[in-house]
C-alpha atoms as a PDB file:
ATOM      1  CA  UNK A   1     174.947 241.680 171.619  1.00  0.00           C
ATOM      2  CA  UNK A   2     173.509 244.118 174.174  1.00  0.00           C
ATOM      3  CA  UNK A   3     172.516 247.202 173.678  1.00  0.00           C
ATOM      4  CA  UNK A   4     175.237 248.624 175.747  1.00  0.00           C
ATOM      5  CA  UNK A   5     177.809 247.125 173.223  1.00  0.00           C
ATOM      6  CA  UNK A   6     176.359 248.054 170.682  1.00  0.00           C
ATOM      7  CA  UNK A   7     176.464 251.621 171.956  1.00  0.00           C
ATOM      8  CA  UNK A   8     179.871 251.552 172.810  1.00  0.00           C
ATOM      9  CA  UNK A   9     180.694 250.353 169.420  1.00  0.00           C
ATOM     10  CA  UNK A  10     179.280 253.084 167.303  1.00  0.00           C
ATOM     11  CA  UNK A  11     180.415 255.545 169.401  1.00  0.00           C
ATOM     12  CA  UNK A  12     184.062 254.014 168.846  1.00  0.00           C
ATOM     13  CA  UNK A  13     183.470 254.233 164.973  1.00  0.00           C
ATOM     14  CA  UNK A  14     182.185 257.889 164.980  1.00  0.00           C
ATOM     15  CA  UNK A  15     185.356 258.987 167.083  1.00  0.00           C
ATOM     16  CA  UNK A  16     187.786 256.921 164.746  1.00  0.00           C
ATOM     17  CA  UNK A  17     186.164 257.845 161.866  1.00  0.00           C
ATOM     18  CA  UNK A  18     187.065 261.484 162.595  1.00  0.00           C
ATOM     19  CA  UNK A  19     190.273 260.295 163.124  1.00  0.00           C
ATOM     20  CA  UNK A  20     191.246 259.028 159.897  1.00  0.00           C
ATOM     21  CA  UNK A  21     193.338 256.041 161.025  1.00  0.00           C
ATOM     22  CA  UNK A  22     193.174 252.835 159.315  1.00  0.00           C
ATOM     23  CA  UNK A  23     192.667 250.171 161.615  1.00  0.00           C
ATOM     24  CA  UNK A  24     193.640 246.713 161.195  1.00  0.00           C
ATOM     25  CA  UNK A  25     192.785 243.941 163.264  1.00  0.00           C
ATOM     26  CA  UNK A  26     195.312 240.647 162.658  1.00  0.00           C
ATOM     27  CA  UNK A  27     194.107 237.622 163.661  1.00  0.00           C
ATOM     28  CA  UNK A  28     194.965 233.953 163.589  1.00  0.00           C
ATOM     29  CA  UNK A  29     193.414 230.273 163.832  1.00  0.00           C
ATOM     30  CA  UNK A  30     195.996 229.213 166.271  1.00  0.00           C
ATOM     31  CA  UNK A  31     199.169 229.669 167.733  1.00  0.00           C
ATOM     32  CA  UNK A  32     202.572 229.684 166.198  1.00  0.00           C
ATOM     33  CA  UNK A  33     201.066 231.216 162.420  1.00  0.00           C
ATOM     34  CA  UNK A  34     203.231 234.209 163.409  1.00  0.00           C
ATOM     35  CA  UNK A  35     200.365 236.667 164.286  1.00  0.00           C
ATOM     36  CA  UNK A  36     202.147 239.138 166.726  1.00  0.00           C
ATOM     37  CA  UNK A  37     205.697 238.889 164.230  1.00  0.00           C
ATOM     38  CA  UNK A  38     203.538 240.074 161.534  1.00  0.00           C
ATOM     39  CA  UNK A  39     202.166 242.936 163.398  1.00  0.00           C
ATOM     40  CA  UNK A  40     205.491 244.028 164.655  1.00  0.00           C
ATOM     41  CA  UNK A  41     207.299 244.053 161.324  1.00  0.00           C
ATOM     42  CA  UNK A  42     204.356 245.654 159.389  1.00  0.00           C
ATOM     43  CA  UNK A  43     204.731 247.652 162.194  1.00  0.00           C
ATOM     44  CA  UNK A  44     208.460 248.630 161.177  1.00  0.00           C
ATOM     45  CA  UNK A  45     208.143 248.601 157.442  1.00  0.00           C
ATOM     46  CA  UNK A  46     205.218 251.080 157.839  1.00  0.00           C
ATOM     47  CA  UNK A  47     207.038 253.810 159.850  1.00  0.00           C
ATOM     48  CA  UNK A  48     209.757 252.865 157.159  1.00  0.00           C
ATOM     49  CA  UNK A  49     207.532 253.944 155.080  1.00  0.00           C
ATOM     50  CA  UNK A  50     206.922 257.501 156.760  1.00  0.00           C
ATOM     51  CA  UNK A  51     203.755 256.292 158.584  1.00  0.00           C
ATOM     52  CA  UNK A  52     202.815 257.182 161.923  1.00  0.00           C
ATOM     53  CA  UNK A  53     201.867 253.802 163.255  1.00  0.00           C
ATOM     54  CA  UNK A  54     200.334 252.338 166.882  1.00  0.00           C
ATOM     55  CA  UNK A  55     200.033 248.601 167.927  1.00  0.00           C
ATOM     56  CA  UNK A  56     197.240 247.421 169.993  1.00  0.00           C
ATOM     57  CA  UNK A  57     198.576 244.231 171.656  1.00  0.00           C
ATOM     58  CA  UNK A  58     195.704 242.012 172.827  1.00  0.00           C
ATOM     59  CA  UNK A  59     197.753 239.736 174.224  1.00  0.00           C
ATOM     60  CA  UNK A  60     199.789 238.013 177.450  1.00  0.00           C
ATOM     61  CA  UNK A  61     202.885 236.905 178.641  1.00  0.00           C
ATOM     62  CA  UNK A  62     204.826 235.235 176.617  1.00  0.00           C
ATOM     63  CA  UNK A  63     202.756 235.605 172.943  1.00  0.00           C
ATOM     64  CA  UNK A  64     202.281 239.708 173.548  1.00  0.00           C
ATOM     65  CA  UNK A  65     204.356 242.425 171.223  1.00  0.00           C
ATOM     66  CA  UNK A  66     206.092 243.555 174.770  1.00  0.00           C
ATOM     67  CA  UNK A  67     207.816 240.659 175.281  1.00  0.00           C
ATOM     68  CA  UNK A  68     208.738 239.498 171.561  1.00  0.00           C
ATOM     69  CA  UNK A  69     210.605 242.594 171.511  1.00  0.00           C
ATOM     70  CA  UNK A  70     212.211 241.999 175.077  1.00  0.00           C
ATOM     71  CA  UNK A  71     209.743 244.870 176.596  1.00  0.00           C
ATOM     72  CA  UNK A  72     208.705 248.226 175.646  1.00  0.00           C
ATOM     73  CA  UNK A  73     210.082 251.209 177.295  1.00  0.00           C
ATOM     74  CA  UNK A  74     207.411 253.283 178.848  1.00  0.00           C
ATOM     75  CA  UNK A  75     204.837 251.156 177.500  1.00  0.00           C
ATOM     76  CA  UNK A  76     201.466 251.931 179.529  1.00  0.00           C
ATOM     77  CA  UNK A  77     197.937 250.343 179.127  1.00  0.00           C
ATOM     78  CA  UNK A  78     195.144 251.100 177.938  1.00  0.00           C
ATOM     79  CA  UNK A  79     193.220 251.269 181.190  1.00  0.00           C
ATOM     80  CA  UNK A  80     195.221 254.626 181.781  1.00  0.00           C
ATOM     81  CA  UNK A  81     194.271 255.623 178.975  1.00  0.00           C
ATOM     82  CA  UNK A  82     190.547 255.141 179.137  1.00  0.00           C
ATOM     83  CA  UNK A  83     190.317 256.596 182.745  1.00  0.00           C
ATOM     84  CA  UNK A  84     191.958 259.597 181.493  1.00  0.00           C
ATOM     85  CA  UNK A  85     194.829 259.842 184.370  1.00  0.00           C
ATOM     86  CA  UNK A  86     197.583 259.865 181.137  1.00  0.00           C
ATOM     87  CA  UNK A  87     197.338 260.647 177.219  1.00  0.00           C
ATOM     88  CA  UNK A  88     197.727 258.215 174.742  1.00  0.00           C
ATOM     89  CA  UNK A  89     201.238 259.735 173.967  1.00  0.00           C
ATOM     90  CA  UNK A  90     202.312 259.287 177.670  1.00  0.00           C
ATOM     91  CA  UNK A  91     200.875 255.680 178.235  1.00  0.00           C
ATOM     92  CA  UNK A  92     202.074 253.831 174.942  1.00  0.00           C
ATOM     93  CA  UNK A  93     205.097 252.785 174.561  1.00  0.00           C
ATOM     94  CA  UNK A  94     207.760 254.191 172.098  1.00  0.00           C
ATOM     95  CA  UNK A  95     210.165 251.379 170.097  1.00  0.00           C
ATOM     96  CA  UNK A  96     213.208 252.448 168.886  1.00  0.00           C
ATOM     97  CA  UNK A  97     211.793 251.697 165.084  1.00  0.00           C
ATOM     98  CA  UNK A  98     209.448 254.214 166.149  1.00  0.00           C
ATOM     99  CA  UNK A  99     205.967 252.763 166.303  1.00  0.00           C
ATOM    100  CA  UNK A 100     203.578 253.077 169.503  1.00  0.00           C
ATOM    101  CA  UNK A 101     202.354 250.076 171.576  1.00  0.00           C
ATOM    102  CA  UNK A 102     200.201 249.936 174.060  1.00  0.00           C
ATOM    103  CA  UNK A 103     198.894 247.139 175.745  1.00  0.00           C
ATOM    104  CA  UNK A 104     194.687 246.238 176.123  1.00  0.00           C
ATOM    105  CA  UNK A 105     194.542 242.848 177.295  1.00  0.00           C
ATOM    106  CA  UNK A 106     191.005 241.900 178.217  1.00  0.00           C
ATOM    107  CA  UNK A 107     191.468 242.832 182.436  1.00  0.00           C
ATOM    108  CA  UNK A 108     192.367 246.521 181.169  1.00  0.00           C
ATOM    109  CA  UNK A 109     189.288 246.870 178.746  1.00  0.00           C
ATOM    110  CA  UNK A 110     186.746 245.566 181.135  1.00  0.00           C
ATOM    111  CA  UNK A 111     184.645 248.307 182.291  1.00  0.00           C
ATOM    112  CA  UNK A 112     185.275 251.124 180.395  1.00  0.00           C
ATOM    113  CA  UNK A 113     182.410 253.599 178.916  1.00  0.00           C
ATOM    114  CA  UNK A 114     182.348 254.169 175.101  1.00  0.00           C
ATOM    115  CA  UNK A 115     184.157 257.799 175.615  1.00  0.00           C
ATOM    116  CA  UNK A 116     186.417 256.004 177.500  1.00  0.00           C
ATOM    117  CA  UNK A 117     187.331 253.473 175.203  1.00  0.00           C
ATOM    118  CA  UNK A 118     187.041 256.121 171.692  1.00  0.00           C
ATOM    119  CA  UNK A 119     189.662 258.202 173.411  1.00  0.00           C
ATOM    120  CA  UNK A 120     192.424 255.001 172.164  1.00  0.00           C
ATOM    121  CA  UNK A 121     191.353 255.301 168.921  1.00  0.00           C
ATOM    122  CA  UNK A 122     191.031 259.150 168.729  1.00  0.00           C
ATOM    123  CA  UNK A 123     194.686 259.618 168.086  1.00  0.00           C
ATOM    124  CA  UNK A 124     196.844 260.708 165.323  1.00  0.00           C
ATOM    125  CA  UNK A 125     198.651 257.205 163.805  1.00  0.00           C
ATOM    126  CA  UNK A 126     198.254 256.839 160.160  1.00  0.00           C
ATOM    127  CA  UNK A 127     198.004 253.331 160.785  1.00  0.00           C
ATOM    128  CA  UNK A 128     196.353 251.231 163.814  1.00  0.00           C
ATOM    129  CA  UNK A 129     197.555 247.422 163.558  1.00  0.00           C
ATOM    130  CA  UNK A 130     195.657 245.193 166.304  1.00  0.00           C
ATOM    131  CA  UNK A 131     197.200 242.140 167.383  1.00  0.00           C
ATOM    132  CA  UNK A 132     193.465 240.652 167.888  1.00  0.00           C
ATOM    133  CA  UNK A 133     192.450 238.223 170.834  1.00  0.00           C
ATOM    134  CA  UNK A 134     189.466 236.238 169.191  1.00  0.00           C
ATOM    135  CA  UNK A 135     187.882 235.159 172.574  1.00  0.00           C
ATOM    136  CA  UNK A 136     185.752 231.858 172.722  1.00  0.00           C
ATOM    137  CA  UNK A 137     182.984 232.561 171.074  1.00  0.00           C
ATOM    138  CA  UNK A 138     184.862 233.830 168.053  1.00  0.00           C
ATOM    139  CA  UNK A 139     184.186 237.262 169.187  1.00  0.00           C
ATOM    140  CA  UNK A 140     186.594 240.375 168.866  1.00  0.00           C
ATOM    141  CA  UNK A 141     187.126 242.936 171.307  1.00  0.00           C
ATOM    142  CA  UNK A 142     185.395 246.053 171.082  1.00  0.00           C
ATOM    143  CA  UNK A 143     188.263 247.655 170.029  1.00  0.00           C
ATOM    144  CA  UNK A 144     189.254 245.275 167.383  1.00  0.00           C
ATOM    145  CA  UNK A 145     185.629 246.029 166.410  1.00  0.00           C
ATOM    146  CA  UNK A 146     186.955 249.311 165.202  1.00  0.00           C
ATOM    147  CA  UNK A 147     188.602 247.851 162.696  1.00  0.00           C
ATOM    148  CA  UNK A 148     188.211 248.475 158.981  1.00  0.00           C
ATOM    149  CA  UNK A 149     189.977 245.581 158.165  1.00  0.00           C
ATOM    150  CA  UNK A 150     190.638 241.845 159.353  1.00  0.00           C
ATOM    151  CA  UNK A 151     193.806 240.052 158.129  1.00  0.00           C
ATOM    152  CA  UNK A 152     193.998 236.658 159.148  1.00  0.00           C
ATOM    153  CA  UNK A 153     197.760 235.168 159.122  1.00  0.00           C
ATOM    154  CA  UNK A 154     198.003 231.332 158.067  1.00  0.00           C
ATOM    155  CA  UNK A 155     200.849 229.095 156.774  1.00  0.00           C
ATOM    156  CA  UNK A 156     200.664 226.328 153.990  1.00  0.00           C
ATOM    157  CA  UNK A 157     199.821 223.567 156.210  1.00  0.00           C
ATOM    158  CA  UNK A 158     196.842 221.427 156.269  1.00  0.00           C
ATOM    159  CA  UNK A 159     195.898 222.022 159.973  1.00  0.00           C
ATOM    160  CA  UNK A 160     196.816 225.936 159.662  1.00  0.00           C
ATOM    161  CA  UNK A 161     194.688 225.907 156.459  1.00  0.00           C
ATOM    162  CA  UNK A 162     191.738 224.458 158.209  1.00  0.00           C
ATOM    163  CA  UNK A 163     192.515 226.828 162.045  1.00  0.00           C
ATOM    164  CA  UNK A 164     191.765 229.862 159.331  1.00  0.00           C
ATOM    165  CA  UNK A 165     188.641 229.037 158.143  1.00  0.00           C
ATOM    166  CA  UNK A 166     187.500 227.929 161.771  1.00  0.00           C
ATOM    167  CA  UNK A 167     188.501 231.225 162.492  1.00  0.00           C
ATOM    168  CA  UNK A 168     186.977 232.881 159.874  1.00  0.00           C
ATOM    169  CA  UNK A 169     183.356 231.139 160.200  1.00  0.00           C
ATOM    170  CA  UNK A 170     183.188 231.872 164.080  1.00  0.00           C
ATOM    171  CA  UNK A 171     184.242 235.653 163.398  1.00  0.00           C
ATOM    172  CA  UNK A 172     181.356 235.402 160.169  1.00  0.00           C
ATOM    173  CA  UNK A 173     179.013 234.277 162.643  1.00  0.00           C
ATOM    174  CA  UNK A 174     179.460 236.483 165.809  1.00  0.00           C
ATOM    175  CA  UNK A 175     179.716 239.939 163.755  1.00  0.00           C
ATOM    176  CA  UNK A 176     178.299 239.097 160.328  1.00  0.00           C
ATOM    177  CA  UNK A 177     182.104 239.851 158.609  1.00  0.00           C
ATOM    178  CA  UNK A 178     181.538 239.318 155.440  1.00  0.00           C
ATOM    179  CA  UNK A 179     185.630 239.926 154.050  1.00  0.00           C
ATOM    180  CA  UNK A 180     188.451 238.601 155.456  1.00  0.00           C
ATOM    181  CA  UNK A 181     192.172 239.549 153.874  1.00  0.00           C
ATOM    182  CA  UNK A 182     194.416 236.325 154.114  1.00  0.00           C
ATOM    183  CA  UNK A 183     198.326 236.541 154.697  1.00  0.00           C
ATOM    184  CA  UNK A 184     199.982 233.082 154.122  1.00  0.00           C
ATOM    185  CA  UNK A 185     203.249 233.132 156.317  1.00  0.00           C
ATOM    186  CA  UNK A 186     205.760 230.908 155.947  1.00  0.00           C
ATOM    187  CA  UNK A 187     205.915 229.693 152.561  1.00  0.00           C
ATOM    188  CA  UNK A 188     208.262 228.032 150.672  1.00  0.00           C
ATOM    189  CA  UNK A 189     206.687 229.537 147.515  1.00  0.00           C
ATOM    190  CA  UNK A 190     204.549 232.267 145.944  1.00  0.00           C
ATOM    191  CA  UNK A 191     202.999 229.372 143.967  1.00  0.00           C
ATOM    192  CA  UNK A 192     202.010 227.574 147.346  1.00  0.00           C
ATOM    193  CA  UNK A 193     200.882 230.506 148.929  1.00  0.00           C
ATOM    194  CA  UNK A 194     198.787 231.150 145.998  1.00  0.00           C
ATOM    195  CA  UNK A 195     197.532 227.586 145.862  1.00  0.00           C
ATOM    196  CA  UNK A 196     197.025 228.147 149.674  1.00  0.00           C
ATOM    197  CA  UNK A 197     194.703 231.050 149.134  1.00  0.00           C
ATOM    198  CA  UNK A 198     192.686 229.900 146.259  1.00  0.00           C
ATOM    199  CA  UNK A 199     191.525 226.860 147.869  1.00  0.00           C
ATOM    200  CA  UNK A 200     190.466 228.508 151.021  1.00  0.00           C
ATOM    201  CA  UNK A 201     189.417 231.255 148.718  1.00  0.00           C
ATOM    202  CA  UNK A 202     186.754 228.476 147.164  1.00  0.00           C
ATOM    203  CA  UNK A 203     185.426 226.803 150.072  1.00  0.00           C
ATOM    204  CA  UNK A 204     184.954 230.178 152.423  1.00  0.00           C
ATOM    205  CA  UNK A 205     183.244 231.423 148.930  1.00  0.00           C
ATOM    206  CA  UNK A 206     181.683 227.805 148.351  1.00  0.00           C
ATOM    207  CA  UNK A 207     180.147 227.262 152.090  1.00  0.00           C
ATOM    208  CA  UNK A 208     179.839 230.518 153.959  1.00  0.00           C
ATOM    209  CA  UNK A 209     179.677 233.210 151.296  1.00  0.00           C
ATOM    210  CA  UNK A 210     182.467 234.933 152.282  1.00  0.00           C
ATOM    211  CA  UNK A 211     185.098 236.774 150.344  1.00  0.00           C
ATOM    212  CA  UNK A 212     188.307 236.720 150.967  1.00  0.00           C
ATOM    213  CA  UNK A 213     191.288 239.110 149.344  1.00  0.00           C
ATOM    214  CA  UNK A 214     194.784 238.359 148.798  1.00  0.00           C
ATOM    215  CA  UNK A 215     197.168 240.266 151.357  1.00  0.00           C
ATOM    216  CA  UNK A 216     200.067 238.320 150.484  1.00  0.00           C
ATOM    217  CA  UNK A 217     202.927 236.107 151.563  1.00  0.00           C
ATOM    218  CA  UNK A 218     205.725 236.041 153.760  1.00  0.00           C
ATOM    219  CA  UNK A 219     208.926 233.457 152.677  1.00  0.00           C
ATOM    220  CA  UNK A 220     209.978 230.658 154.829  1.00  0.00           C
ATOM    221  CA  UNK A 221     213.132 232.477 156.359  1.00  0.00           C
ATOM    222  CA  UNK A 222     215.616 231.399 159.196  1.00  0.00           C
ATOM    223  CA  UNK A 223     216.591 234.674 160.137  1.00  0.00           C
ATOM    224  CA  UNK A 224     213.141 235.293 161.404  1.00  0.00           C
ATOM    225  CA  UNK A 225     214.186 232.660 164.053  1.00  0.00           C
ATOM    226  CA  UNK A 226     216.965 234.699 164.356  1.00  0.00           C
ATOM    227  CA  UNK A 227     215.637 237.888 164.603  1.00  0.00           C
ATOM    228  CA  UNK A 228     213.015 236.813 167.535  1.00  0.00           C
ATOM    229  CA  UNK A 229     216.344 235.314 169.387  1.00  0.00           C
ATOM    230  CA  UNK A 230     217.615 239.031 169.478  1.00  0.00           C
ATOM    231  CA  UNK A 231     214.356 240.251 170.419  1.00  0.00           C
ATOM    232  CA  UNK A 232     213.984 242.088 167.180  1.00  0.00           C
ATOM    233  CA  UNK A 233     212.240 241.854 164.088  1.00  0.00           C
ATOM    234  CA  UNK A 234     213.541 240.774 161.136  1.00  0.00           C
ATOM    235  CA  UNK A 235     212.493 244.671 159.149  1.00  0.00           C
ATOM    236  CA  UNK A 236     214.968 246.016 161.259  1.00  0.00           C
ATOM    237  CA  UNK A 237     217.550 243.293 161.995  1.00  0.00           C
ATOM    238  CA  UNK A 238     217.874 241.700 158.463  1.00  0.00           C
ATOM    239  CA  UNK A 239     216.965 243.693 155.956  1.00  0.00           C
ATOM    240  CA  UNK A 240     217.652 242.313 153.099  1.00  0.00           C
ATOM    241  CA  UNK A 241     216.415 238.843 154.114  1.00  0.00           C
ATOM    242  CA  UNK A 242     213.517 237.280 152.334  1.00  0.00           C
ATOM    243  CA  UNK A 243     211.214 238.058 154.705  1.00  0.00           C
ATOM    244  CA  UNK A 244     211.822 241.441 155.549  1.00  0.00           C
ATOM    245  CA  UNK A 245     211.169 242.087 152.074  1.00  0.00           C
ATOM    246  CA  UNK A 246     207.879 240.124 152.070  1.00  0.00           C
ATOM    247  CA  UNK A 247     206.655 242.364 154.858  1.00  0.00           C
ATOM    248  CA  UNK A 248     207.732 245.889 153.043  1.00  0.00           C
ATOM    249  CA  UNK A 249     205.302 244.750 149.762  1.00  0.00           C
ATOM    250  CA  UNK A 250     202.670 244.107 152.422  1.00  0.00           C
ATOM    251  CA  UNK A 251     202.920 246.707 154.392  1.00  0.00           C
ATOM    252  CA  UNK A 252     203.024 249.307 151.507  1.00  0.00           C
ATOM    253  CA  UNK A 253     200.129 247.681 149.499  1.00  0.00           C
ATOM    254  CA  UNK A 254     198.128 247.896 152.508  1.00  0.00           C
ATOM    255  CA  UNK A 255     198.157 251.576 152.734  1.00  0.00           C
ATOM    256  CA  UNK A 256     196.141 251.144 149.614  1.00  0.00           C
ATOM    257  CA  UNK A 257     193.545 248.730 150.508  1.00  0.00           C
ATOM    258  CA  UNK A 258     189.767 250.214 149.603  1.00  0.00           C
ATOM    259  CA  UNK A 259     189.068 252.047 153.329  1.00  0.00           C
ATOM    260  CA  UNK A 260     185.582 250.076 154.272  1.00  0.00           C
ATOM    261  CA  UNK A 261     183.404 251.178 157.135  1.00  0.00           C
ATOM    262  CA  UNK A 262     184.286 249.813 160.377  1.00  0.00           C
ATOM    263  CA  UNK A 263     182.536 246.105 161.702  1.00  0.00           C
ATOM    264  CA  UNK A 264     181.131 247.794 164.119  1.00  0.00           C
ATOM    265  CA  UNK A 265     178.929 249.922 161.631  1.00  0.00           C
ATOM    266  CA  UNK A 266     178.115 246.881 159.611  1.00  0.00           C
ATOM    267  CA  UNK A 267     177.226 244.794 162.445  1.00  0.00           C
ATOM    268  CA  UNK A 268     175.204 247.406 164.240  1.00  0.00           C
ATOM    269  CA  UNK A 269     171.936 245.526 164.935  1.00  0.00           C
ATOM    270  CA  UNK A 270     172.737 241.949 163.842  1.00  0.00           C
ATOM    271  CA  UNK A 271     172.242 239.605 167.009  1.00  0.00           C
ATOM    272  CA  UNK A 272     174.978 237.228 168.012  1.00  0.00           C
ATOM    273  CA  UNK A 273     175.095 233.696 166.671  1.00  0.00           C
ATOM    274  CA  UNK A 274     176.503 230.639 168.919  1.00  0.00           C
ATOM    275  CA  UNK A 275     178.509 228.413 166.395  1.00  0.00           C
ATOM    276  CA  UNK A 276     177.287 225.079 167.647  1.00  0.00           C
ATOM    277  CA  UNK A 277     179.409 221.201 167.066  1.00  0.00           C
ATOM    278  CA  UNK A 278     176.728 220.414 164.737  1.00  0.00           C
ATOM    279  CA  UNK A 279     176.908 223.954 162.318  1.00  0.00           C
ATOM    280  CA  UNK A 280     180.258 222.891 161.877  1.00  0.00           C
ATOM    281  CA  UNK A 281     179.875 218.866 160.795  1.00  0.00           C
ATOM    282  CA  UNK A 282     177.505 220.825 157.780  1.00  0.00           C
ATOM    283  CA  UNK A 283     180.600 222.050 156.522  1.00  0.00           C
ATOM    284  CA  UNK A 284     183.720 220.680 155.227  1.00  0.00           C
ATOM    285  CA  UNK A 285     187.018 221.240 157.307  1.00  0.00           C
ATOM    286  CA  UNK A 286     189.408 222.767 154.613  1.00  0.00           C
ATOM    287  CA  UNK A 287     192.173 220.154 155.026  1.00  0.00           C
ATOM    288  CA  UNK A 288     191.950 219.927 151.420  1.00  0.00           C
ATOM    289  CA  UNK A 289     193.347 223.377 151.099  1.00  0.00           C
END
């Protein structure tokens, strides 16, 4: 990491630490875990929950927030933003559930000073949720960088099981994370989400000394199908399904999570590791979780 990162990174922190927002960064091991539908329904039960709240979408096309929800109105970039031709109020985007989005794919953060950038994360949400591009180095954007907080979404299966701790190693290894909270989507149980977690729990413990916490579960529930078909999400268009349920505990036991330092701060100085083939045969693949 050069020292022009690094600069830009702890000059993010000092400006969001001011702000008192609590940033979370979600992440995933691959597609289809449900990454951006938890962000947008934490999203909803959050402002539910009388919090002011802003989503970062990281993403493109098809997977970003924008088009789950069939497009923003008035939704801006972040780029705008950063070259100070609009405020953050006039370039994100207002829902109709009333949380903020604004979009930062990679093209729109490229080339932006640290002022630039802290002026995103200067603002007043209670609550900053991230839907986090891990790029392929298993590197997070400066921006996610700012976050207190990395949840990383899974589901029960083997091959999601084992995406997660891929995940979790490369993100270990490029910024020294050394916590990770785990949501298991998707489950037909709490007992097999908490089966889920404990043995990924063990060997993240076991083989890269890395704790991880408990953020929950979110049920198996066909009107989350439903919900995505009506461009909605399933907080607002089901509420008393399952799921939207699931994502109301979450969401309001998160407001409680212990507020760490940013990774930014406690990377600050630690050099960038390449995760090489051969780093990875050393340790075991989690299938078994």
């Amino acid at each position: 990491m050069d020292k022009f990162v690094l600069d830009q990174a702890e000059g993010l922190r000092r400006l969001l630490a001011r702000s008192g927002s609590r940033v979370i960064a979600v992440a995933g091991g691959s597609h289809g875990v449900g990454v951006t539908t938890t962000v947008v329904n934490l999203a909803a039960a959050l402002v539910e929950q009388g919090k002011d709240v802003l989503v970062i979408d990281e993403s493109l096309g098809a997977r970003s927030v924008s088009t789950m929800l069939g497009g923003v109105r008035g939704a801006g970039n972040v780029a705008a933003v950063m070259r100070g031709e609009m405020t953050l109020d006039e370039a994100a985007g207002r829902h109709a559930l009333g949380f903020a989005v604004l979009n930062a794919s990679r093209g729109n953060r490229e080339s932006c000073t640290r002022e630039q950038m802290g002026v995103v994360l200067s603002g007043p949400a209670d609550v900053v949720l991230i839907d986090a591009q891990v790029d392929r180095e298993g590197s997070l954007s400066a921006l996610a960088m700012q976050s207190h907080d990395v949840m990383v979404v899974t589901r029960v299966a083997a091959q999601a099981i084992t995406d997660a701790y891929a995940c979790m190693k490369r993100l270990h290894f490029a910024h020294a994370i050394a916590q990770f909270r785990v949501l298991v989507n998707h489950v037909q149980s709490v007992a097999d989400a908490h089966t889920a977690f404990e043995n990924l729990a063990g060997v993240a413990g076991r083989y890269l000394a890395v704790s991880l916490e408990d953020a929950g579960c979110v049920a198996a529930d066909p009107l989350m199908a439903r919900a995505m078909e009506l461009s909605r999400c399933v907080v607002d268009a089901f509420p008393s399904a399952p799921a939207a349920r699931d994502f109301r505990h979450v969401a309001a036991e998160l407001q409680y999570w212990p507020m760490r330092p940013a990774i930014s701060s406690r990377t600050h100085g630690v050099p960038p590791t390449t995760v090489t083939t051969a780093q990875y045969a050393d340790q075991p693949s989690a299938q078994h979780a």
